[in-house]
Protein backbone atom coordinates (compact mmCIF):
# COMPACT_ATOMS: atom_id res chain seq x y z
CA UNK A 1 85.81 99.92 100.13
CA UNK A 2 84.97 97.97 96.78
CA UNK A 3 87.50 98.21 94.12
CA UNK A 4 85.97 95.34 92.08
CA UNK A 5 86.56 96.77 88.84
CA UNK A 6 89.92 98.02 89.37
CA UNK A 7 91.17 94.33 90.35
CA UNK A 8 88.89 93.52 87.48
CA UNK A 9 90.76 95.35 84.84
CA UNK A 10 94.35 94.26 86.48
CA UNK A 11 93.24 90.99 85.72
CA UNK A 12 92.34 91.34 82.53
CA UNK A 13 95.72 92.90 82.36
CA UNK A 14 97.42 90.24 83.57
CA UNK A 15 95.71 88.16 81.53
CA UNK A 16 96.27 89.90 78.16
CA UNK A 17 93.22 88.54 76.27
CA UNK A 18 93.08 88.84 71.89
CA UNK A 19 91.26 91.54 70.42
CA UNK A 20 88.57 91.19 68.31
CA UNK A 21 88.13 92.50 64.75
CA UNK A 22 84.48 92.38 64.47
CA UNK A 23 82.81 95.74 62.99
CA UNK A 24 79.84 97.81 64.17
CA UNK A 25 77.46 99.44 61.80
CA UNK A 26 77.26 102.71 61.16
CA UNK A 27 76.71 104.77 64.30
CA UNK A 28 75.55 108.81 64.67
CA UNK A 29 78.95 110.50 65.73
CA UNK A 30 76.66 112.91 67.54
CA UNK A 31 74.61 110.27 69.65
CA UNK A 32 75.70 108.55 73.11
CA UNK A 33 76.55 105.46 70.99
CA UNK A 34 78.75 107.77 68.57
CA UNK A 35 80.63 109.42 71.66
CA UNK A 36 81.52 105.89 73.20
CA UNK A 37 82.52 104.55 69.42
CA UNK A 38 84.96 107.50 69.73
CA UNK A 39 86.41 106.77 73.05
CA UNK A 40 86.74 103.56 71.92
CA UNK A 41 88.92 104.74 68.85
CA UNK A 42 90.50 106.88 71.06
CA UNK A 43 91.96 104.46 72.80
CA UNK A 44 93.18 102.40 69.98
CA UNK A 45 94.75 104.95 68.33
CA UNK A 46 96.45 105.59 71.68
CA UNK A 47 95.59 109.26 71.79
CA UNK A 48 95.58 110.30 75.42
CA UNK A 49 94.19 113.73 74.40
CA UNK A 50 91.06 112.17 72.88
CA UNK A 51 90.50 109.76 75.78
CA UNK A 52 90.92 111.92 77.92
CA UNK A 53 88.15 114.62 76.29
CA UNK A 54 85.44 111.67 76.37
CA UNK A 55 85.10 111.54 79.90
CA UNK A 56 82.96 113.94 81.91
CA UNK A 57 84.80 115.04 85.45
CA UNK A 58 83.03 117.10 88.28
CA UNK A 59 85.33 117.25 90.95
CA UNK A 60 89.14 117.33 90.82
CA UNK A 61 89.52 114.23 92.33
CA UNK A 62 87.22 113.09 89.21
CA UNK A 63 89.47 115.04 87.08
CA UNK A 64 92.84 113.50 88.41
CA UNK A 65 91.32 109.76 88.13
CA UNK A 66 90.35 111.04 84.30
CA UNK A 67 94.23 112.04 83.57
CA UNK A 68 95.10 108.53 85.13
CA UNK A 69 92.60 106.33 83.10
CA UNK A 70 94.01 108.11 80.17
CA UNK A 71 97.03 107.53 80.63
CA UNK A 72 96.73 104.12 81.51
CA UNK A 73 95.06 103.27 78.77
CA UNK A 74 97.47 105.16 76.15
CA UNK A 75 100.12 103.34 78.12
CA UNK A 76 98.97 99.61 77.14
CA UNK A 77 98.99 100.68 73.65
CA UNK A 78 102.09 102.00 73.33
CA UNK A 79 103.06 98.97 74.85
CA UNK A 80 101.65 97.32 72.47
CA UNK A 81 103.19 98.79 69.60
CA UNK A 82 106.96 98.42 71.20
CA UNK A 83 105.46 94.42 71.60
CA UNK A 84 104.64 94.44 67.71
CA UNK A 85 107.52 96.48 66.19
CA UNK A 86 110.32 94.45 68.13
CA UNK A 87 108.70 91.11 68.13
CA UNK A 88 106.03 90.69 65.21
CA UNK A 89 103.49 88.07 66.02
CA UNK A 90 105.45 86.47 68.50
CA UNK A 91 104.44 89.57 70.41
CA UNK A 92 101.00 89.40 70.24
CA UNK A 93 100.19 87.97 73.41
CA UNK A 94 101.75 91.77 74.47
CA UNK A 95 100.15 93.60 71.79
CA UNK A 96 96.42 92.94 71.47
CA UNK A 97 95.36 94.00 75.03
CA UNK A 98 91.73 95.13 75.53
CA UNK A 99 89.31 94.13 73.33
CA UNK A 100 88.12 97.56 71.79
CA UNK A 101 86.66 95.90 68.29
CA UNK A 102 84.46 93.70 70.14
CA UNK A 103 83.23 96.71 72.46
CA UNK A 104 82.48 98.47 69.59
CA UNK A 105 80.69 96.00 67.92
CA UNK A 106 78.85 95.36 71.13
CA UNK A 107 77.41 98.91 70.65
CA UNK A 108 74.87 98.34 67.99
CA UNK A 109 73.08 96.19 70.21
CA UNK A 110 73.22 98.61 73.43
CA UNK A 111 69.98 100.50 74.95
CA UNK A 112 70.22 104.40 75.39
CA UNK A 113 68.24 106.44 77.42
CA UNK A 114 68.30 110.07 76.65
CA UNK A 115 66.80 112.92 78.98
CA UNK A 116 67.48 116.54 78.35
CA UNK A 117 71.59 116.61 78.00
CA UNK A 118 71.96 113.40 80.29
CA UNK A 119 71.92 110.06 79.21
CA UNK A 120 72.88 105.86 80.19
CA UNK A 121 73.61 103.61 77.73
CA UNK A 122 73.09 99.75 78.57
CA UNK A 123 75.24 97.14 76.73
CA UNK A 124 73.87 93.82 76.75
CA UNK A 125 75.56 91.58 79.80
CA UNK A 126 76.60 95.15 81.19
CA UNK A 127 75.92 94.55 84.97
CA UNK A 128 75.14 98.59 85.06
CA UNK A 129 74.59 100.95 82.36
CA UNK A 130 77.25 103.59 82.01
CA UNK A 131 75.87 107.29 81.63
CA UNK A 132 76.75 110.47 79.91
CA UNK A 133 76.84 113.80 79.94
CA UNK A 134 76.52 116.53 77.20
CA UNK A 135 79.08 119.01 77.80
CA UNK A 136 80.23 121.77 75.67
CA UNK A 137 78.42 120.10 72.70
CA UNK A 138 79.42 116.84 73.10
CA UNK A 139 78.38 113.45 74.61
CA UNK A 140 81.11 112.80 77.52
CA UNK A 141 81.20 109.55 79.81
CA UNK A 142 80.89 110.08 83.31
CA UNK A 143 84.29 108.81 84.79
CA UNK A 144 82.83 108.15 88.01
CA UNK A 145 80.53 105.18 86.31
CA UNK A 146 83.43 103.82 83.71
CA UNK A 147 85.60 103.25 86.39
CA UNK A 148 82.81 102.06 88.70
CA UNK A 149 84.29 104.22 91.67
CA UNK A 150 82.61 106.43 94.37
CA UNK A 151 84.24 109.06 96.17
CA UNK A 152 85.35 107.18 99.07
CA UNK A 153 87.67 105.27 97.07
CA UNK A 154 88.83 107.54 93.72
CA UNK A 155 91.68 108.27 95.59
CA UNK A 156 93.36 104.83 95.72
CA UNK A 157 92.07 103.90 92.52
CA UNK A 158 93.72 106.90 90.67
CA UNK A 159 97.16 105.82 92.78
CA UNK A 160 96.70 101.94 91.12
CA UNK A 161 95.79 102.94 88.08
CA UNK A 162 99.11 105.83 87.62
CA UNK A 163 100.98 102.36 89.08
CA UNK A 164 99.62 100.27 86.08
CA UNK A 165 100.14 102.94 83.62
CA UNK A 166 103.78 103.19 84.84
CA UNK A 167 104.50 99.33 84.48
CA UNK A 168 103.01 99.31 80.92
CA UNK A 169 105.28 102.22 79.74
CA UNK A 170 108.48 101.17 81.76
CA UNK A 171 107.76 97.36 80.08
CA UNK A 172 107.27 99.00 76.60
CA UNK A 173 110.91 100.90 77.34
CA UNK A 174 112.60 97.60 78.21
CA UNK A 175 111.63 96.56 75.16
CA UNK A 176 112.54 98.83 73.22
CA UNK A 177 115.74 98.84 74.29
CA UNK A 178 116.13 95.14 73.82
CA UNK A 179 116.16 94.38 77.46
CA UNK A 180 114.29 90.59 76.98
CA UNK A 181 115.63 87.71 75.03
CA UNK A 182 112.03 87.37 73.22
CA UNK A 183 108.23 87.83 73.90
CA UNK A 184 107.73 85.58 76.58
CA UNK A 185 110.03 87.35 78.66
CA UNK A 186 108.76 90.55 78.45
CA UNK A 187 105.75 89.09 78.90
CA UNK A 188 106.59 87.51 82.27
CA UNK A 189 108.19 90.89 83.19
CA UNK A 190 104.90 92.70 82.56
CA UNK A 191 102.53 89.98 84.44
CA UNK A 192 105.00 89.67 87.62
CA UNK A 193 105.52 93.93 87.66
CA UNK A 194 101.49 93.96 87.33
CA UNK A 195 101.23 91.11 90.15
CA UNK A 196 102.93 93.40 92.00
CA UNK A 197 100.53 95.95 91.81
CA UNK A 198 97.63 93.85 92.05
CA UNK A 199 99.17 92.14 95.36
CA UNK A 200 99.76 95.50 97.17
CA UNK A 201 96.03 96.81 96.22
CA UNK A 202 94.51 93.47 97.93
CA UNK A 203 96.67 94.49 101.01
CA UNK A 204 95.21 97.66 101.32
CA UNK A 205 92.11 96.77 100.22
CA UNK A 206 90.85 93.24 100.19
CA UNK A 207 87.60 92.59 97.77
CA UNK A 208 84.29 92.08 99.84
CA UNK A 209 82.81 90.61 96.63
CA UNK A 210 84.28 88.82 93.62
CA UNK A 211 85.41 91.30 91.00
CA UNK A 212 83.16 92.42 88.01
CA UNK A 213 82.60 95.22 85.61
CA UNK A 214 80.85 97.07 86.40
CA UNK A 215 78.25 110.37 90.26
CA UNK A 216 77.11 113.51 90.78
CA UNK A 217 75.78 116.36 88.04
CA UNK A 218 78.16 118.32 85.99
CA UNK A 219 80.43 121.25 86.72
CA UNK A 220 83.42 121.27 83.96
């Protein structure tokens, strides 16, 4: 069971790396490109709702692993925001998580595909290119292909991901609630609860290759 992207993401987790600021020309809000620019937004607006309408599900196992992505994601932004409000720039390292700008950006250069109301979407240094879906009007983003999953392991993934998304909000609460001295601390906190997490998934399922980023046809 390969679960290279999900120990690829804890990683980058762990590791907390800047965001970028750089901007993407204009894109068509109706084209492939437009739909990921959105999910992109999406997620750094931290609205779970929207994130969780960009992705395309087919099964419910699909479906579940959709709720958890979204919520995982919303998760490290509200972190974020706790990070920034109680600790200004010294919180930083805590509140510029993924690097959505720089994805975006990265989307002018990308390759798209379309056939009929499918499509991929190749980003340059993209190992695989991600494909979508038009559903109900829209371009969606197959969930199966952003989290690089199959259906022999959704399962555990969903179960990791709920586990990151739970450490990012109960991290965020601590915070809040002035339970660390300064940054660092809660920034320790975060990387030895998500060390946790990372340790028991590479007990139940150690990586047959080294990690990297990385399906079936719609039903609702």
């Amino acid at each position: 069971m390969s679960f290279c992207r999900l120990y690829a993401l804890l990683i980058a987790a762990l590791l907390l790396p800047a965001a970028l600021t750089r901007a993407a020309a204009d894109i068509d809000p109706a084209s492939p490109k437009g739909a990921m620019k959105s999910f992109y937004e999406a997620m750094e607006a931290g609205d779970a709702a929207a994130v969780r309408a960009s992705f395309y599900t087919a099964t419910d196992s699909e479906k579940a692993l959709a709720d958890a992505y979204a919520a995982q994601l919303t998760a490290a932004k509200t972190l974020g925001d706790a990070a920034k409000s109680k600790y200004g720039a010294t919180g930083d390292a805590l509140s510029k998580g993924m690097p959505v700008r720089d994805e975006i950006a990265r989307l002018d250069a990308a390759e798209v595909a379309i056939d009929g109301d499918t499509a991929s979407l190749k980003v340059p240094g993209q190992a695989k290119p991600l494909r979508l879906v038009k559903f109900d009007g829209r371009w969606r983003l197959l969930i199966a292909d952003f989290a690089g999953t199959t259906p022999e392991n959704i399962a555990g993934q969903t179960a990791v991901i709920k586990e990151m998304a739970a450490v990012f909000n109960a991290v965020a609460a601590d915070i809040t609630a002035d339970k660390f001295p300064g940054a660092p601390d809660a920034q320790r906190a975060l990387q030895q609860k998500l060390g946790g997490v990372l340790f028991n998934t590479l007990q139940k399922h150690p990586p047959t290759t080294a990690p990297a980023a990385a399906t079936t046809r719609p039903k609702a």
